[in-house]
Protein backbone atom coordinates (compact mmCIF):
# COMPACT_ATOMS: atom_id res chain seq x y z
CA UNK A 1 -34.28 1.14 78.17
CA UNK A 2 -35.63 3.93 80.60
CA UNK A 3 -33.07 6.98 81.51
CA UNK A 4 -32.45 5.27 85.18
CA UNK A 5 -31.33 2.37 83.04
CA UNK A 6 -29.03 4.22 80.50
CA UNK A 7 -27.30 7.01 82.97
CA UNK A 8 -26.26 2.95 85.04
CA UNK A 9 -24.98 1.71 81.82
CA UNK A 10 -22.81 4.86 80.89
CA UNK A 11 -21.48 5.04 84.86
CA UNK A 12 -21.19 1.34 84.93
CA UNK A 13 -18.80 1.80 81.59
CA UNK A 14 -16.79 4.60 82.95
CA UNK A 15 -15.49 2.73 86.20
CA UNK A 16 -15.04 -0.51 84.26
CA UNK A 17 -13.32 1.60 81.67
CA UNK A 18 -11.14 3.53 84.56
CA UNK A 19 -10.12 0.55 86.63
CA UNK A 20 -9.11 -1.86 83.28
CA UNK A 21 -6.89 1.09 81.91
CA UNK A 22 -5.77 1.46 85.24
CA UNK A 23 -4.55 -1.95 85.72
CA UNK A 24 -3.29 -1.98 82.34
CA UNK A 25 -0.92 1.17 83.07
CA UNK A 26 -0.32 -0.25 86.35
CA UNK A 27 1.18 -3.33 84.40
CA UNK A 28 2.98 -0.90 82.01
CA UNK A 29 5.10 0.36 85.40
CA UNK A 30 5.98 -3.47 86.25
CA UNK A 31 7.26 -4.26 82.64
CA UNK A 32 9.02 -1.07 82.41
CA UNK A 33 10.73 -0.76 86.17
CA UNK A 34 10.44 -3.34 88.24
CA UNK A 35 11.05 -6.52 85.50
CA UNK A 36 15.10 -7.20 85.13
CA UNK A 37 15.03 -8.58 81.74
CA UNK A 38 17.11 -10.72 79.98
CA UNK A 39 20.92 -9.15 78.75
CA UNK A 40 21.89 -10.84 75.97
CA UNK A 41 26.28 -11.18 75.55
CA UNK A 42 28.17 -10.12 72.36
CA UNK A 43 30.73 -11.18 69.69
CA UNK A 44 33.92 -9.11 69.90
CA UNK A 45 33.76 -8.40 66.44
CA UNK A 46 30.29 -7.49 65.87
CA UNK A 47 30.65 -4.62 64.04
CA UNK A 48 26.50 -3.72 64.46
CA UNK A 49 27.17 -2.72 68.15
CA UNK A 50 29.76 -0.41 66.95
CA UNK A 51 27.89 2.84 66.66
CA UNK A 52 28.60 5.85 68.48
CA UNK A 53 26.26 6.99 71.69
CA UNK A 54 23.75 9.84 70.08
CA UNK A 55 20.90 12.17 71.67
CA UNK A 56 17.38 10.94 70.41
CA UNK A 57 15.88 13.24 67.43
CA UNK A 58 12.62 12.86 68.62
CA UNK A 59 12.41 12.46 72.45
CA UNK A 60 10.13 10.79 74.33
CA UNK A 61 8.35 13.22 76.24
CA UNK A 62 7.84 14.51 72.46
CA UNK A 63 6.61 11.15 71.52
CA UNK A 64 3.81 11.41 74.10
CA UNK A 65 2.93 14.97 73.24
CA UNK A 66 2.32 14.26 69.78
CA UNK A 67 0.88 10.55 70.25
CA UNK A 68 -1.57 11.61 72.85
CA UNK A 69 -2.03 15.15 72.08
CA UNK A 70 -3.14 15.67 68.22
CA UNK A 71 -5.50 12.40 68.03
CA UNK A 72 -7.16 13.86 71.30
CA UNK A 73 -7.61 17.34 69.61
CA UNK A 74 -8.51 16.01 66.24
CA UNK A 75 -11.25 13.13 67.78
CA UNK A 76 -12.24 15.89 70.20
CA UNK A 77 -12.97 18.30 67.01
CA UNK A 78 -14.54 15.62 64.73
CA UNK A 79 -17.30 14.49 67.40
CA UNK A 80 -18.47 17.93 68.31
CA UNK A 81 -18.76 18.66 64.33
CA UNK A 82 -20.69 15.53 64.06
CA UNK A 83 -22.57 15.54 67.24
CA UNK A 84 -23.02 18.81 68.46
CA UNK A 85 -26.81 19.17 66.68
CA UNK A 86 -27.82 16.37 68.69
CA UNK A 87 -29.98 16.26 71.59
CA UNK A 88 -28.33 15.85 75.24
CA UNK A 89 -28.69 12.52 77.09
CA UNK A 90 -29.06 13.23 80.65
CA UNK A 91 -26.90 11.44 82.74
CA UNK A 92 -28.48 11.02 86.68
CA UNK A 93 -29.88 14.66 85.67
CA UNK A 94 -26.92 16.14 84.41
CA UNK A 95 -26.83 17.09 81.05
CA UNK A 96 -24.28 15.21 78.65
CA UNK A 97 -23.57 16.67 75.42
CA UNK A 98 -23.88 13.77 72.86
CA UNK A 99 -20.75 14.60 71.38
CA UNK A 100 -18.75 14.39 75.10
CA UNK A 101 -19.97 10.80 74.95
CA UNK A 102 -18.62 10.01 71.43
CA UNK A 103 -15.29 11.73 72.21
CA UNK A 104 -14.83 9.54 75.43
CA UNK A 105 -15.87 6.66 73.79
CA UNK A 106 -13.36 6.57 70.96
CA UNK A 107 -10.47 8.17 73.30
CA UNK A 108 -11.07 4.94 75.74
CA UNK A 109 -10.87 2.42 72.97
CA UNK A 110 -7.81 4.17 71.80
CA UNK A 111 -6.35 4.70 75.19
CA UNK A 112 -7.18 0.84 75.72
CA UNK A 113 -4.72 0.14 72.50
CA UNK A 114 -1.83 2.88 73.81
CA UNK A 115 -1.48 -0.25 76.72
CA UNK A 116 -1.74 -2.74 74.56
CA UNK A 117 0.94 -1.40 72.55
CA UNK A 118 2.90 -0.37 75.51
CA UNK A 119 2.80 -4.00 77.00
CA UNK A 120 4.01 -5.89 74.23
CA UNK A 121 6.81 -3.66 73.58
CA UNK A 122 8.22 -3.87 77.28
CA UNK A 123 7.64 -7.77 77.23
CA UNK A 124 9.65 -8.10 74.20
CA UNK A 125 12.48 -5.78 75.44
CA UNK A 126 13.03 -7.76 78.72
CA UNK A 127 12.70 -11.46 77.00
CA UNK A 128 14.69 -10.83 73.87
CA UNK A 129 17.08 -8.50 75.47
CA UNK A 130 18.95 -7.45 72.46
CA UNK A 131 22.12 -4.48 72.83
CA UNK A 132 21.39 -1.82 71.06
CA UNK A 133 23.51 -0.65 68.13
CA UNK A 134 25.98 1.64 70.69
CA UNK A 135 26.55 -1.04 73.21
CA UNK A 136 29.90 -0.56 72.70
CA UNK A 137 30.42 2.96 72.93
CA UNK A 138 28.51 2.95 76.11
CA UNK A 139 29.31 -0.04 77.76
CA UNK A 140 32.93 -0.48 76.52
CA UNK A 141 33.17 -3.63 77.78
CA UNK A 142 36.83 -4.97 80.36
CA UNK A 143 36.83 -7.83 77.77
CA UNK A 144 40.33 -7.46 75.72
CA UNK A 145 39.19 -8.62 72.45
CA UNK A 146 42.52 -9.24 70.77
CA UNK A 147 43.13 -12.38 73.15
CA UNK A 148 42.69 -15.26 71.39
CA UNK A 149 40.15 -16.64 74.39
CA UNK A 150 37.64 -13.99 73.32
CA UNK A 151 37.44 -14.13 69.32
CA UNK A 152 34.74 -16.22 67.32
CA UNK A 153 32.98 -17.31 70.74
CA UNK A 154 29.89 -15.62 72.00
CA UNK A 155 30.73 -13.61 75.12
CA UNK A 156 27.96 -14.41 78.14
CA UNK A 157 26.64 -11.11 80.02
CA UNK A 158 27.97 -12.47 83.04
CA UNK A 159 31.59 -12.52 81.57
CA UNK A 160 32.15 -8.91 81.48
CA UNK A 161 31.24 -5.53 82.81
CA UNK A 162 30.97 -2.40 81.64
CA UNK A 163 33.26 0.16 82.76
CA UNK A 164 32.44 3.17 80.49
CA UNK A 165 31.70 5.54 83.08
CA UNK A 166 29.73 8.72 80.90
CA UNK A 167 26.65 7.07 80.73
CA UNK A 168 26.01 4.58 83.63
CA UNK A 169 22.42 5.38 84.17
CA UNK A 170 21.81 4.12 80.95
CA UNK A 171 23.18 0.67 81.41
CA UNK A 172 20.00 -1.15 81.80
CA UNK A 173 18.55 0.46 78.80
CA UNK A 174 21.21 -0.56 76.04
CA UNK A 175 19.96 -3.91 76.31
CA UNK A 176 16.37 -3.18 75.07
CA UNK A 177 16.61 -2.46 71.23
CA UNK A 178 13.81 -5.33 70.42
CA UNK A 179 11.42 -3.85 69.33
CA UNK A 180 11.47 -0.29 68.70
CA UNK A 181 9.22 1.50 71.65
CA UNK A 182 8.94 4.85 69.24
CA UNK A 183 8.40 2.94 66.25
CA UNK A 184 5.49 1.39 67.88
CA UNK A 185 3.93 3.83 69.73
CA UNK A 186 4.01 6.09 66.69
CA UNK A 187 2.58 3.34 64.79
CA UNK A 188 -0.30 2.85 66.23
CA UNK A 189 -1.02 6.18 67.39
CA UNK A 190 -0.62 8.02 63.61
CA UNK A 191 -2.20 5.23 62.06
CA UNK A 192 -5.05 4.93 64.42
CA UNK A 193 -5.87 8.94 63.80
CA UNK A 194 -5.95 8.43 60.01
CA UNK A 195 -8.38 5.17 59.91
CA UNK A 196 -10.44 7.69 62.21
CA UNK A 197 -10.20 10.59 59.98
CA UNK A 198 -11.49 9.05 56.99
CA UNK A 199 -14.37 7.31 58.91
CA UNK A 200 -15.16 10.69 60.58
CA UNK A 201 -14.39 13.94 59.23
CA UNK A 202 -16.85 13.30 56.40
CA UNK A 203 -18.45 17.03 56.01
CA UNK A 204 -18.50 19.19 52.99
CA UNK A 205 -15.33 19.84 51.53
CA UNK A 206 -13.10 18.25 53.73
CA UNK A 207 -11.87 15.40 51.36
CA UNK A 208 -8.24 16.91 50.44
CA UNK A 209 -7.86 18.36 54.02
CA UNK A 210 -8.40 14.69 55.66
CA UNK A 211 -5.94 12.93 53.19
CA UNK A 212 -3.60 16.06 53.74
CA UNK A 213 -3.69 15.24 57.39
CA UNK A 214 -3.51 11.53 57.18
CA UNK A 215 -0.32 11.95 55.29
CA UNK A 216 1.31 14.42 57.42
CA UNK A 217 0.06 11.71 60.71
CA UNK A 218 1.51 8.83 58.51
CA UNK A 219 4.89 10.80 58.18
CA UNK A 220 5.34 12.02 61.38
CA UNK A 221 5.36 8.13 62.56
CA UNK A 222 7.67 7.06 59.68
CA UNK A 223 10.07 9.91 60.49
CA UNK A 224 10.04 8.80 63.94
CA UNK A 225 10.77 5.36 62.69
CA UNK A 226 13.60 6.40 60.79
CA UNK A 227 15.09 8.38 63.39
CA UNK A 228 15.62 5.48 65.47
CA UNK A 229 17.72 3.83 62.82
CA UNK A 230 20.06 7.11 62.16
CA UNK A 231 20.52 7.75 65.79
CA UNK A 232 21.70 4.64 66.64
CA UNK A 233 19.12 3.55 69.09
CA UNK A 234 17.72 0.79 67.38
CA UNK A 235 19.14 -2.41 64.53
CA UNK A 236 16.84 -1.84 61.05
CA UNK A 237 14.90 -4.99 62.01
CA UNK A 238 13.91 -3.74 65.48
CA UNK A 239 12.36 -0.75 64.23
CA UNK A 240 10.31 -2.69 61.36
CA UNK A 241 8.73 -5.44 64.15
CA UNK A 242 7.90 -2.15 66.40
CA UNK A 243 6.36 -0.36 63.48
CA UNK A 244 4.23 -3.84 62.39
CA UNK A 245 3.16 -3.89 65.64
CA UNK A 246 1.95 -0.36 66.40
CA UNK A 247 0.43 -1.05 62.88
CA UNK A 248 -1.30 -4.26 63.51
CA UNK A 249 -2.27 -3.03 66.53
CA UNK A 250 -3.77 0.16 65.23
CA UNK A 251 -6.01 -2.20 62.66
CA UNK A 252 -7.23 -4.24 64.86
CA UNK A 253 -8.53 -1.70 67.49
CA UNK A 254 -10.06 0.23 65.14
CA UNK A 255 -11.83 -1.88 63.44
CA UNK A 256 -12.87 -3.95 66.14
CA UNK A 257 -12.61 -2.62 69.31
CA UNK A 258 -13.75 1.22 68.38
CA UNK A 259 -17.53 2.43 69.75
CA UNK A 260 -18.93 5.28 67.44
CA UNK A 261 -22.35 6.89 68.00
CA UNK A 262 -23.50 7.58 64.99
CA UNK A 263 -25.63 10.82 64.46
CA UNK A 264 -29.31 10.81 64.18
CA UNK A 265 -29.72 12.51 60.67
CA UNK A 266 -33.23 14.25 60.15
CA UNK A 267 -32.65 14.44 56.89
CA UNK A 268 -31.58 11.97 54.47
CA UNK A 269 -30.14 13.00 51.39
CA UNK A 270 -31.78 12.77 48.01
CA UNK A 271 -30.12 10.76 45.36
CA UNK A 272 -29.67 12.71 41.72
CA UNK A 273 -31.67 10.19 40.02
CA UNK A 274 -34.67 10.64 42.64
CA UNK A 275 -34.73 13.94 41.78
CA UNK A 276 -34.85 13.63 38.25
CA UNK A 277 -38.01 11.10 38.64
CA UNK A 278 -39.93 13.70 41.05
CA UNK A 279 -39.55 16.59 37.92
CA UNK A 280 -40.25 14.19 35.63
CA UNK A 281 -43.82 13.50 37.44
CA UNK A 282 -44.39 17.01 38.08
CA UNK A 283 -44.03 17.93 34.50
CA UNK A 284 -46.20 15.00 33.17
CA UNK A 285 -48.47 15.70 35.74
């Protein structure tokens, strides 16, 4: 392939690359504001939607800090330690630093599985439309539920309205607890930066470092998880499916759907044993 042919491959990638993950976020926006999902009723004595109203530990502008942020700065780091020896591919005549290409590649592939992740998360909230454990403290409900026409039946969403009046702009959001959008997004994002670790940061010395960081990226998601349970945001069972599915998801873009330019090595390493047969010649010799 001549360099004409290889700078129209790498621009021919980038606008595919821009207009999917456009389209992908652009769906993202749809499932997220314009879609009026489904609002599942209630039992008057369920005592699981009982919780009080509570701020969110980890909030979500923190969420996207942390998701986006430290895999960015940690694949940024790892492919300019791996690739910064190697020789520039011009691009139409620019210069492009070998290791700019391997950071974009891995960032789209993982940006590509942020949407995925996103999408399936809004589509379940809006078709399972479960309340979230403080539907009760925040709709509060005109249903009197010591008549005897309300007990043991299931109460429809058109039946009632809410009439608590602290939090109304959250109204449309108490009825998305399936699945856990943190749990998820964590997930895959954590998980995603440790299967990269241990493929990449492979220099001297670095062993105890990468598991060291893979734990801490494996604990920030699970304490993320958890904090979804304890405030009251979320049923046990929603935050399991959204971690399985930031999980699965993080798998399955990794191994499959991650480009990695390998570097050229000059010099391969000599095995022990190779070494010992070379003395053992010279000697004889």
């Amino acid at each position: 392939m001549s360099r004409e042919e290889r700078s129209m491959h790498l621009l021919r990638k980038f606008v595919i690359d821009c207009f999917c993950i456009c389209t992908l976020i652009a769906l993202v926006i749809v499932t997220r504001d314009v879609w009026q999902g489904f609002q599942r009723g209630f039992f008057c004595g369920d005592e699981s939607l009982m919780y009080p109203y509570k701020s969110d530990t980890v909030s979500t502008d923190m969420l996207r800090l942390y998701g986006i942020g430290l895999p960015a700065i940690m694949i940024l780091f790892c492919e300019w330690m791996l690739l910064r020896k190697e020789d520039d591919e011009p691009c139409f005549k620019f210069p492009l630093p070998l290791w700019m290409r391997g950071f974009y590649c891995v960032f789209a592939c993982f940006s590509y599985g942020m949407c995925f992740v996103e999408l399936t998360t809004n589509v379940a909230k809006n078709v399972i439309g479960r309340p979230r454990p403080h539907f009760f403290d925040l709709c509060r409900p005109n249903v009197n539920c010591s008549l005897s026409q309300w007990q043991h039946r299931y109460i429809e969403s058109h039946e009632f309205e809410c009439t608590g009046n602290n939090y109304t702009d959250k109204f449309n959001d108490m009825h998305m607890s399936f699945l856990s959008g943190h749990s998820s997004w964590s997930a895959y994002t954590m998980i995603y930066l440790a299967l990269y670790l241990e493929k990449r940061m492979v220099w001297g010395s670095t062993r105890i470092f990468r598991h060291v960081l893979q734990f801490t990226a494996v604990m920030l998601s699970w304490y993320t998880a958890l904090s979804r349970v304890t405030d009251y945001k979320h049923h046990w069972s929603d935050v399991l499916a959204g971690y399985f599915t930031g999980l699965t998801f993080s798998v399955l873009v990794w191994t499959w759907g991650t480009d990695l330019l390998q570097p050229k090595s000059k010099h391969q390493l000599v095995s022990q044993h190779e070494v010992c047969s070379h003395q053992q010649k010279a000697e004889s010799a």
